[in-house]
C-alpha atoms as a PDB file:
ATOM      1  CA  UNK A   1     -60.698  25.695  12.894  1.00  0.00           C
ATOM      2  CA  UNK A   2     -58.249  23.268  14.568  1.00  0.00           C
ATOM      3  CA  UNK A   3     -58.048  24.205  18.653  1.00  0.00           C
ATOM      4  CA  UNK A   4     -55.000  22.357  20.059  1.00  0.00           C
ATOM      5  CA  UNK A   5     -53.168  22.812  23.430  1.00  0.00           C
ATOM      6  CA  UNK A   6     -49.254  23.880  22.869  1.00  0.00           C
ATOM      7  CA  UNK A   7     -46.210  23.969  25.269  1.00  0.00           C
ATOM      8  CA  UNK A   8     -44.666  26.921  25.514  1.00  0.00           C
ATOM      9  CA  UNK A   9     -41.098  26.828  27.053  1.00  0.00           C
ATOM     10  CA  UNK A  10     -38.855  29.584  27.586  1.00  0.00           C
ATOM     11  CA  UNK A  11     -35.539  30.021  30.065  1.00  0.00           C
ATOM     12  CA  UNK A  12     -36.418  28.901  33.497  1.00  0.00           C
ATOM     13  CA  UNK A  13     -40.351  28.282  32.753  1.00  0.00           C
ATOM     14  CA  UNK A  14     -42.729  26.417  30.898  1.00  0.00           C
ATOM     15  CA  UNK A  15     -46.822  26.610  30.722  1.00  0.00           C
ATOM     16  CA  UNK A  16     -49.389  25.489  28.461  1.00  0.00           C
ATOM     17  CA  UNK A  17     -51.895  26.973  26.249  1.00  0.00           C
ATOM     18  CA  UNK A  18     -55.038  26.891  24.213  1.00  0.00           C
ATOM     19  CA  UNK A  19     -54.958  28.366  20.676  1.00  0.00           C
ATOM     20  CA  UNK A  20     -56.539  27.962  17.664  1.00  0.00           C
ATOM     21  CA  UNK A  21     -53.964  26.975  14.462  1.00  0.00           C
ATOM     22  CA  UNK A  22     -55.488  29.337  11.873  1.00  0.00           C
ATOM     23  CA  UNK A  23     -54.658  31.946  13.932  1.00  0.00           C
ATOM     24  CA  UNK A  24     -51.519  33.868  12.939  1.00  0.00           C
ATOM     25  CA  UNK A  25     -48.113  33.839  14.597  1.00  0.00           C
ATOM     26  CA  UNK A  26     -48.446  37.423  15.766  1.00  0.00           C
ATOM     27  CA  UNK A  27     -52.145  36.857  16.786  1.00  0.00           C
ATOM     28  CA  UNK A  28     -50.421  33.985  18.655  1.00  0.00           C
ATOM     29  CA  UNK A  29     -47.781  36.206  20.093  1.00  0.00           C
ATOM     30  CA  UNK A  30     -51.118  38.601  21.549  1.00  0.00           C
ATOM     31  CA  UNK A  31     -52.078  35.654  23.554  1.00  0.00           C
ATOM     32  CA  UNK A  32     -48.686  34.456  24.996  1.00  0.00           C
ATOM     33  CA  UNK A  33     -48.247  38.423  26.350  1.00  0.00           C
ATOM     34  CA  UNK A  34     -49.959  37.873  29.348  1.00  0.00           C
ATOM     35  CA  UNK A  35     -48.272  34.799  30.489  1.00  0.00           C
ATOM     36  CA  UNK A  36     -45.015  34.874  29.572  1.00  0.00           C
ATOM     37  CA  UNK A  37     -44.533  38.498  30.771  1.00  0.00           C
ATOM     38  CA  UNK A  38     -43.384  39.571  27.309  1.00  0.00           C
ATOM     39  CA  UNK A  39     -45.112  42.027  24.702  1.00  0.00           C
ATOM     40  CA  UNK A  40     -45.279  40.196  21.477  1.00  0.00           C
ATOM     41  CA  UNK A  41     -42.511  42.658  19.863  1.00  0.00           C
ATOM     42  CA  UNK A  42     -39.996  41.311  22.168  1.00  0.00           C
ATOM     43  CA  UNK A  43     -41.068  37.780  21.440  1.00  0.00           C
ATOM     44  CA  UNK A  44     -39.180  35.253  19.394  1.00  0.00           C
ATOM     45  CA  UNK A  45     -40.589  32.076  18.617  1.00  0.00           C
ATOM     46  CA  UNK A  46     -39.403  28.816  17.658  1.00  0.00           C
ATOM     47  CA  UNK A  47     -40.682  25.604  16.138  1.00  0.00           C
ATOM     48  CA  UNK A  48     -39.145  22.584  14.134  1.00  0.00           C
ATOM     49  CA  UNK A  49     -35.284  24.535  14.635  1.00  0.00           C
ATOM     50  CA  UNK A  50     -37.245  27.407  12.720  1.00  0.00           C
ATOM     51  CA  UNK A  51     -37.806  30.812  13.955  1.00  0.00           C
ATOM     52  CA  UNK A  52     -42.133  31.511  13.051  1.00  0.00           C
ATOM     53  CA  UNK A  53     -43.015  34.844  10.645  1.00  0.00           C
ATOM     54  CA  UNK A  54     -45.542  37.396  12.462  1.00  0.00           C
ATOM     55  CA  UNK A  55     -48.268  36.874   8.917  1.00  0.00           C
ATOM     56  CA  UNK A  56     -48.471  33.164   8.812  1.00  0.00           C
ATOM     57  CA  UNK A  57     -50.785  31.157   9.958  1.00  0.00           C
ATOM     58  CA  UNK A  58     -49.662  28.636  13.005  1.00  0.00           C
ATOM     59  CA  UNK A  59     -51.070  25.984  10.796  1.00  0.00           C
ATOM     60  CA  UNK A  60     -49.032  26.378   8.004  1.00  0.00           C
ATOM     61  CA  UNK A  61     -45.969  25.103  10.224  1.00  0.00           C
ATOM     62  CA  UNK A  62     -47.834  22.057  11.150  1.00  0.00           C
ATOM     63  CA  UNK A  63     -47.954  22.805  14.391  1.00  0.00           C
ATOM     64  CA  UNK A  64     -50.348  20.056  16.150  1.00  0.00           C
ATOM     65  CA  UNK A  65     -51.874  19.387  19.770  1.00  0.00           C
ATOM     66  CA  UNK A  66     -48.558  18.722  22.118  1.00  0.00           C
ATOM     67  CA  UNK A  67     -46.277  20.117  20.098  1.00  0.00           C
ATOM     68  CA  UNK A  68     -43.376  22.440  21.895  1.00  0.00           C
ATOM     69  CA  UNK A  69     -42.786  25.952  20.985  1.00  0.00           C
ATOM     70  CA  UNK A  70     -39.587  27.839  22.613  1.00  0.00           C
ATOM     71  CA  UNK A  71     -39.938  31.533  23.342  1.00  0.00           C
ATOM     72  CA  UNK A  72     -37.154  33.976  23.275  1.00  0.00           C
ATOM     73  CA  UNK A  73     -37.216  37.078  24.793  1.00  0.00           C
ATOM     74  CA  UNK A  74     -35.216  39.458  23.209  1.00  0.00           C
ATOM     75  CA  UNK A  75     -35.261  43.173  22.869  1.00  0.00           C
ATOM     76  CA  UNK A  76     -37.052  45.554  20.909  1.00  0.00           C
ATOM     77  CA  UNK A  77     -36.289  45.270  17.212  1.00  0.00           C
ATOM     78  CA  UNK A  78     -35.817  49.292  16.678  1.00  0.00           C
ATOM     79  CA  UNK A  79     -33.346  48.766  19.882  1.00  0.00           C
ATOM     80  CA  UNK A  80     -31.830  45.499  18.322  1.00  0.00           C
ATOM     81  CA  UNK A  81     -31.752  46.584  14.928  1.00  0.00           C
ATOM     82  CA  UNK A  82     -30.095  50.118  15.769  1.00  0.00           C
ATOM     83  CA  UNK A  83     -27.105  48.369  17.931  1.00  0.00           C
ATOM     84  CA  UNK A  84     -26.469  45.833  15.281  1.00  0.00           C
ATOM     85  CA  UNK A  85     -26.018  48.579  12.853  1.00  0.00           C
ATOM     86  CA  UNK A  86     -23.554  50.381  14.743  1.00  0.00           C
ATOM     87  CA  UNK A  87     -21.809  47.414  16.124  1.00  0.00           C
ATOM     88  CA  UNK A  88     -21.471  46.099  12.021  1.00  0.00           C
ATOM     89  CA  UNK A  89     -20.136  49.303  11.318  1.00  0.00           C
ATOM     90  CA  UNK A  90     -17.520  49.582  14.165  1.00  0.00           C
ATOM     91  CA  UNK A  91     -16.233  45.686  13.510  1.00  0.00           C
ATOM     92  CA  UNK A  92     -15.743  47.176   9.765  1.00  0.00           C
ATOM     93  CA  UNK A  93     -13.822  49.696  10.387  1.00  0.00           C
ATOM     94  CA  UNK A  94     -11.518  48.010  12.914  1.00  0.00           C
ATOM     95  CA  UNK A  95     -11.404  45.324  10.345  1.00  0.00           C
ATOM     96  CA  UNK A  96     -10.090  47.812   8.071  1.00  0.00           C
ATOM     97  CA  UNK A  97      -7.820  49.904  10.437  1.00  0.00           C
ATOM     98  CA  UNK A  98      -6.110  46.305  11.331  1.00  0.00           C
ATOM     99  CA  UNK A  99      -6.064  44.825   7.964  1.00  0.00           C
ATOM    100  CA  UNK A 100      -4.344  47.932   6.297  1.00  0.00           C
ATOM    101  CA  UNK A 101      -1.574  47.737   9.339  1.00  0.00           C
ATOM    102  CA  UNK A 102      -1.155  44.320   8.891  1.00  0.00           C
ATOM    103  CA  UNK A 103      -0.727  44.691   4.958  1.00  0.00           C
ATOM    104  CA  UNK A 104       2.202  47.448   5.946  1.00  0.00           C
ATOM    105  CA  UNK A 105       3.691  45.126   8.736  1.00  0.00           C
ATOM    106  CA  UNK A 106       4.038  41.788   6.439  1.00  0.00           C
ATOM    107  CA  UNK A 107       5.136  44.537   3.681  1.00  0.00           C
ATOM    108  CA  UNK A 108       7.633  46.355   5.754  1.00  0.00           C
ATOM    109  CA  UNK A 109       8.871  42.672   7.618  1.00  0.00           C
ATOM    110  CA  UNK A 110       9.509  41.309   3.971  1.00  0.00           C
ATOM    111  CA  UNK A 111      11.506  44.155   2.833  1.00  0.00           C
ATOM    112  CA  UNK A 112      13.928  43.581   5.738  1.00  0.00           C
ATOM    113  CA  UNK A 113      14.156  39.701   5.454  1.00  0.00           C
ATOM    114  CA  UNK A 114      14.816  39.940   1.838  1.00  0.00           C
ATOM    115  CA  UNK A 115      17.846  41.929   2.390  1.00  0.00           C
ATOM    116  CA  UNK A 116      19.034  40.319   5.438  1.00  0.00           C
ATOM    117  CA  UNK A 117      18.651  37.270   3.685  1.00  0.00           C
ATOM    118  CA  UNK A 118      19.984  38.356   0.615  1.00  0.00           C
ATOM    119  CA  UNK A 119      23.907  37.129   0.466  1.00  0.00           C
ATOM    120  CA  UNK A 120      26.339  39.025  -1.322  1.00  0.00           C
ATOM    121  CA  UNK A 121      27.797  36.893  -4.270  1.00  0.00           C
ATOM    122  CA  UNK A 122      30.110  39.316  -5.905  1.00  0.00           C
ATOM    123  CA  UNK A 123      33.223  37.918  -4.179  1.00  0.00           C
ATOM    124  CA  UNK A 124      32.039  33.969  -4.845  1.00  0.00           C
ATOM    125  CA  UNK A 125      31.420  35.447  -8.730  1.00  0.00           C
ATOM    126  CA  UNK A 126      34.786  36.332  -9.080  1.00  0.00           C
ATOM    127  CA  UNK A 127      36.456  33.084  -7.070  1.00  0.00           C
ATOM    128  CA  UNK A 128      34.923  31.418  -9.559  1.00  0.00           C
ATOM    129  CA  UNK A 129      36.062  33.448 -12.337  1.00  0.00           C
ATOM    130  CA  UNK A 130      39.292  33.254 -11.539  1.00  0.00           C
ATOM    131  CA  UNK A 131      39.509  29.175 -10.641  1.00  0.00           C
ATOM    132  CA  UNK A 132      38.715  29.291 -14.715  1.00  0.00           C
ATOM    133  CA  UNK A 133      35.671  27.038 -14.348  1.00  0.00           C
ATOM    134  CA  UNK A 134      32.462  25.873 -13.238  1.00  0.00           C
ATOM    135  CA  UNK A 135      31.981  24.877  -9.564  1.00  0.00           C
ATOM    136  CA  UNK A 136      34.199  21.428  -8.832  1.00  0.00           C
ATOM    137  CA  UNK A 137      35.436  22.693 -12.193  1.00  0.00           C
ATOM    138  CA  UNK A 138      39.307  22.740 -14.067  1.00  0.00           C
ATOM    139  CA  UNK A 139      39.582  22.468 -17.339  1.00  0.00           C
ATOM    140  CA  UNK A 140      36.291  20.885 -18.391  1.00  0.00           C
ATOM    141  CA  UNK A 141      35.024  19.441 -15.323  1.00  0.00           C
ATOM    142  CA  UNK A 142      32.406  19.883 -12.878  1.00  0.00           C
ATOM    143  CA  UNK A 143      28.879  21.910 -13.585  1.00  0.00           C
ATOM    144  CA  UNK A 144      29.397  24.378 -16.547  1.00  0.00           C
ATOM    145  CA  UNK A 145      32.126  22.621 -18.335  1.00  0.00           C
ATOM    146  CA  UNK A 146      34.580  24.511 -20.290  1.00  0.00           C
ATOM    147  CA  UNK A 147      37.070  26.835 -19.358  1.00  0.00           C
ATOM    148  CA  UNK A 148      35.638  30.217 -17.920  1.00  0.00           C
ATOM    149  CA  UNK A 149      31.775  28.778 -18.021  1.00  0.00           C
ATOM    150  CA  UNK A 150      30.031  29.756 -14.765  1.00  0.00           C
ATOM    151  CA  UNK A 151      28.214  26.879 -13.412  1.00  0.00           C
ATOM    152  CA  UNK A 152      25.967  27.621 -10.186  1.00  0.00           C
ATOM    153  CA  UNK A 153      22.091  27.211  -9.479  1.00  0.00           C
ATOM    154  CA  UNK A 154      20.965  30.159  -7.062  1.00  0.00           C
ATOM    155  CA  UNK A 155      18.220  29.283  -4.793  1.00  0.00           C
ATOM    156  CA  UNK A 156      16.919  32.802  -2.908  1.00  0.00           C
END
């Protein structure tokens, strides 16, 4: 049995106390009730950036005389656990609602460009057609060549 004296520091106040290491984390939580002004349910403790498990022993973190612990106080884990629930399944379904409409919008909005955007060529087609040649063309010249080749690269 290794007793060592721990500070405890939570938002707005700190203390001190006496505990023995092989006791466990929710033994641990029994003792810092009192002072803290928080049942051990609502308690959240931290050491080394790591939150400490209820069934292990303080020891087994390596906690030693001096060392700081930080207490949260949070709410009851039934409480907690209940909200988070409904507050995952909410954000889902908004998720869902929102990602479906935005699927239709970029749909819908690319429909439209493409056919704004689209040009009609059936007039340039038959210019061409008719100049008997490819684009800068005559008899031979240009891109396409030969006499009624069609020479053009379409970009959409």
């Amino acid at each position: 049995m290794s007793k060592v004296t721990l500070k405890i520091k939570t938002l707005g106040t700190k203390f001190n106390i006496d505990v023995d290491t092989s006791k466990t984390v929710k033994e641990f939580k029994s003792l810092l009730a009192n002072p803290s002004n928080c049942e051990p349910e609502n308690q959240r403790l931290i050491f080394a950036g790591q939150i400490i498990v209820d069934n292990r022993a303080l020891s087994s973190y390596n906690i030693k005389n001096g060392s700081t612990v930080y207490l949260m106080k949070s709410s009851s884990k039934n409480k907690q656990a209940t909200n988070q629930t409904e507050n995952k399944q909410t954000n889902e379904n908004t998720v869902k609602k929102e990602s479906t409409q935005n699927t239709q919008n970029i749909q819908q909005n690319t429909q439209n460009q493409q056919e704004q955007n689209m040009p009609d060529l059936s007039g340039m087609f038959n210019i061409i057609g008719q100049m008997g040649g490819g684009m800068g063309g005559g008899m031979g010249g240009g891109m396409g060549g030969g006499q009624g080749e069609i020479g053009c690269n379409l970009r959409l």
